[in-house]
N, C-alpha and C. Protein backbone atom coordinates (compact mmCIF):
# COMPACT_ATOMS: atom_id res chain seq x y z
N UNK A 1 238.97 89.53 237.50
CA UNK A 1 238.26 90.73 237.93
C UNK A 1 237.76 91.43 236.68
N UNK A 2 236.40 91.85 236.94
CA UNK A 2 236.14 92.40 235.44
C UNK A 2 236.72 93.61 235.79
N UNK A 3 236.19 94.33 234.37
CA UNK A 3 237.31 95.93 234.21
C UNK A 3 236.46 96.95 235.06
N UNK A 4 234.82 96.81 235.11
CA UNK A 4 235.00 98.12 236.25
C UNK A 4 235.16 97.40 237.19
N UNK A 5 235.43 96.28 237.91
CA UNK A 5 235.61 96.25 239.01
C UNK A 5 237.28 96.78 239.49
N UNK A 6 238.04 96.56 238.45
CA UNK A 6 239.16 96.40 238.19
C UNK A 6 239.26 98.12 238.59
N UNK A 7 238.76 98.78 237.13
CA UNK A 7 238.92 100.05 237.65
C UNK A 7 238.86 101.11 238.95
N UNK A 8 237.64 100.28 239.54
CA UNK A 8 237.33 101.13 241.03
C UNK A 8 238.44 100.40 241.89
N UNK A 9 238.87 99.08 241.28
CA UNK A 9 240.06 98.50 242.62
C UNK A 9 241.03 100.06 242.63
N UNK A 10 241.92 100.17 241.56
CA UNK A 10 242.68 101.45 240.90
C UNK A 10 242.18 102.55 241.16
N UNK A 11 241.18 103.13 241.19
CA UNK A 11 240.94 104.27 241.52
C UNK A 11 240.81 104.40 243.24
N UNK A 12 240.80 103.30 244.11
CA UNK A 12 240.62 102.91 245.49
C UNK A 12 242.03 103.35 245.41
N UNK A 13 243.02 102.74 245.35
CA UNK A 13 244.15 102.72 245.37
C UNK A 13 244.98 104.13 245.13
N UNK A 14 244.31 104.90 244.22
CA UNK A 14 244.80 106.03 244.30
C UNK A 14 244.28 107.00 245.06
N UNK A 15 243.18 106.68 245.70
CA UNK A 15 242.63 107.95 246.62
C UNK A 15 243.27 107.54 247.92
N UNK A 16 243.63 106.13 248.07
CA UNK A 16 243.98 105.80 249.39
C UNK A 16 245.53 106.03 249.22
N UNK A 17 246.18 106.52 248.21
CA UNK A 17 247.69 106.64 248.63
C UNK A 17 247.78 108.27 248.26
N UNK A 18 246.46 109.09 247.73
CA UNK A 18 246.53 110.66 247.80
C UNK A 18 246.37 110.57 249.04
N UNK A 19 245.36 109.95 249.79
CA UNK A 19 245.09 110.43 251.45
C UNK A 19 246.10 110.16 252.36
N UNK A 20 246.79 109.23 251.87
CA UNK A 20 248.32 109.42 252.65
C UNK A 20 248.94 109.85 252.40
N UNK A 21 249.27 110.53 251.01
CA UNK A 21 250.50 111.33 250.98
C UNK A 21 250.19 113.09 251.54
N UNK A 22 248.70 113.04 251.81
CA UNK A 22 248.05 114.49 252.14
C UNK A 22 247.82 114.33 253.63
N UNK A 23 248.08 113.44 254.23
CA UNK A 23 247.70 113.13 255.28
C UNK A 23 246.35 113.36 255.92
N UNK A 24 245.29 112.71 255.02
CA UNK A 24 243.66 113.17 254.81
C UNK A 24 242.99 111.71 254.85
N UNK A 25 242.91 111.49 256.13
CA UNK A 25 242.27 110.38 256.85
C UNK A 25 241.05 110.20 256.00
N UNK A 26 240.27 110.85 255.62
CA UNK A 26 238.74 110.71 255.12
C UNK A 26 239.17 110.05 253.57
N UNK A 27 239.81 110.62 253.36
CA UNK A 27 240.53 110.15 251.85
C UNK A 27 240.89 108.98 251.40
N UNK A 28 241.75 108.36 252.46
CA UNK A 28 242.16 107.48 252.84
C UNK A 28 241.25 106.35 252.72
N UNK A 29 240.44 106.29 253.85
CA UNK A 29 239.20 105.65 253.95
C UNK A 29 238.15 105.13 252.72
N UNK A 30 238.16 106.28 252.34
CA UNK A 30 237.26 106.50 251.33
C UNK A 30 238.12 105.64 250.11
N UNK A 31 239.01 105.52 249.73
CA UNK A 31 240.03 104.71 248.69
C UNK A 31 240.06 103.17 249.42
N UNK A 32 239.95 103.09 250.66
CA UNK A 32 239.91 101.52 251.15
C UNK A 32 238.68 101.10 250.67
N UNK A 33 237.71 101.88 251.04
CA UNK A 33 235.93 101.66 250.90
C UNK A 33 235.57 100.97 249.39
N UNK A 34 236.50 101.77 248.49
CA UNK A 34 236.54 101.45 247.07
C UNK A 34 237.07 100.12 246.59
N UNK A 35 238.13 100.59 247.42
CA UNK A 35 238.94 98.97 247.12
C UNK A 35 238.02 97.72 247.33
N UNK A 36 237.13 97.77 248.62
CA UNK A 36 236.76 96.84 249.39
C UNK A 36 235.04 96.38 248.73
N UNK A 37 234.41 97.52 247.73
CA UNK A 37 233.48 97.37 246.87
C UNK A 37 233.94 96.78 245.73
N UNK A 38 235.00 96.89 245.38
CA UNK A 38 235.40 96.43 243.84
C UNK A 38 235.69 95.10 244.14
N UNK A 39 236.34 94.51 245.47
CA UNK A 39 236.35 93.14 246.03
C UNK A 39 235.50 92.36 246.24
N UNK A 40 234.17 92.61 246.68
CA UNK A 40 233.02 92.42 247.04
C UNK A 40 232.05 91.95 245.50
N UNK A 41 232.30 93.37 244.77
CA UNK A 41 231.43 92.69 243.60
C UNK A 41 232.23 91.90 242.59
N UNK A 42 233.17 91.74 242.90
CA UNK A 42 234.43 90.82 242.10
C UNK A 42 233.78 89.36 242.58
N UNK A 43 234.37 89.23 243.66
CA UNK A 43 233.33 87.96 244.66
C UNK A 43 231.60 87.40 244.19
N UNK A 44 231.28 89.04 244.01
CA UNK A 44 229.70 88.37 243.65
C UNK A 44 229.78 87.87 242.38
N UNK A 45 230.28 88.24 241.06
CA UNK A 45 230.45 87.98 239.94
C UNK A 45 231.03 86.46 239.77
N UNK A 46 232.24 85.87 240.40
CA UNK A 46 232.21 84.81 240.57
C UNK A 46 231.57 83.66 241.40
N UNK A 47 231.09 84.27 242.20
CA UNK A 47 229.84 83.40 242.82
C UNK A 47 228.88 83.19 241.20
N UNK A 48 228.19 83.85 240.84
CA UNK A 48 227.42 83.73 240.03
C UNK A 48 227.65 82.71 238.65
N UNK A 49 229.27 82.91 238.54
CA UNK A 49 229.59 82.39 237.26
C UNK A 49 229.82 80.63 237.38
N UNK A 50 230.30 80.80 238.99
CA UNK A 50 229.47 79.18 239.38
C UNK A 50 228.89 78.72 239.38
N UNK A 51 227.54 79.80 240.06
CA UNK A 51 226.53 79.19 239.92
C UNK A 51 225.72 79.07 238.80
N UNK A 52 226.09 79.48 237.48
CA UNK A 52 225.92 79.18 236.44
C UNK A 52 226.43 77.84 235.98
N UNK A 53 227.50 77.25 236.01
CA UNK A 53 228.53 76.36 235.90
C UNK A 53 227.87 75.26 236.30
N UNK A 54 227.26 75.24 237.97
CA UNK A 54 226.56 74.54 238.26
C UNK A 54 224.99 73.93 237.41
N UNK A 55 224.54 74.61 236.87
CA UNK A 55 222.85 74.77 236.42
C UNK A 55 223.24 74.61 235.45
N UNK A 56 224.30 74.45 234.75
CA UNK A 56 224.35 73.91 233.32
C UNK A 56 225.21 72.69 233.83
N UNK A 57 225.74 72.20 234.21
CA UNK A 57 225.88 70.98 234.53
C UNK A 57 224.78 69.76 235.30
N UNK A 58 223.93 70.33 236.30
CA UNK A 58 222.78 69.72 236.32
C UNK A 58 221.65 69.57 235.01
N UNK A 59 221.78 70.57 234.30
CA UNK A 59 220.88 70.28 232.85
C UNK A 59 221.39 69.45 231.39
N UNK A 60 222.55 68.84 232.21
CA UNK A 60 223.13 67.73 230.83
C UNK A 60 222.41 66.36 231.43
């Protein structure tokens, strides 16, 4: 995982366990949402680094 992705995982994580310890549903949410973007472009980043992997292996 790169580091901002890394970071927004962590900062997901802490808004989603302030919104539970405040019992602040929106909060909550909003720290999953994060989590679930930092997952997403984690995913895209290694898609890519394949498909790099790939295109230099077809060009040998």
């Amino acid at each position: 995982m790169a580091l901002g992705d890394k970071l927004n995982d962590m900062a997901g994580k802490a808004k989603e366990a302030a919104g539970k310890a405040t019992d602040n549903d929106r909060l909550k949410a909003e720290g999953q949402g994060d989590q679930a973007q930092a997952k997403v472009s984690d995913t895209v980043n290694d898609v890519k680094d394949h498909a790099a992997g790939l295109k230099d292996s077809f060009n040998k």
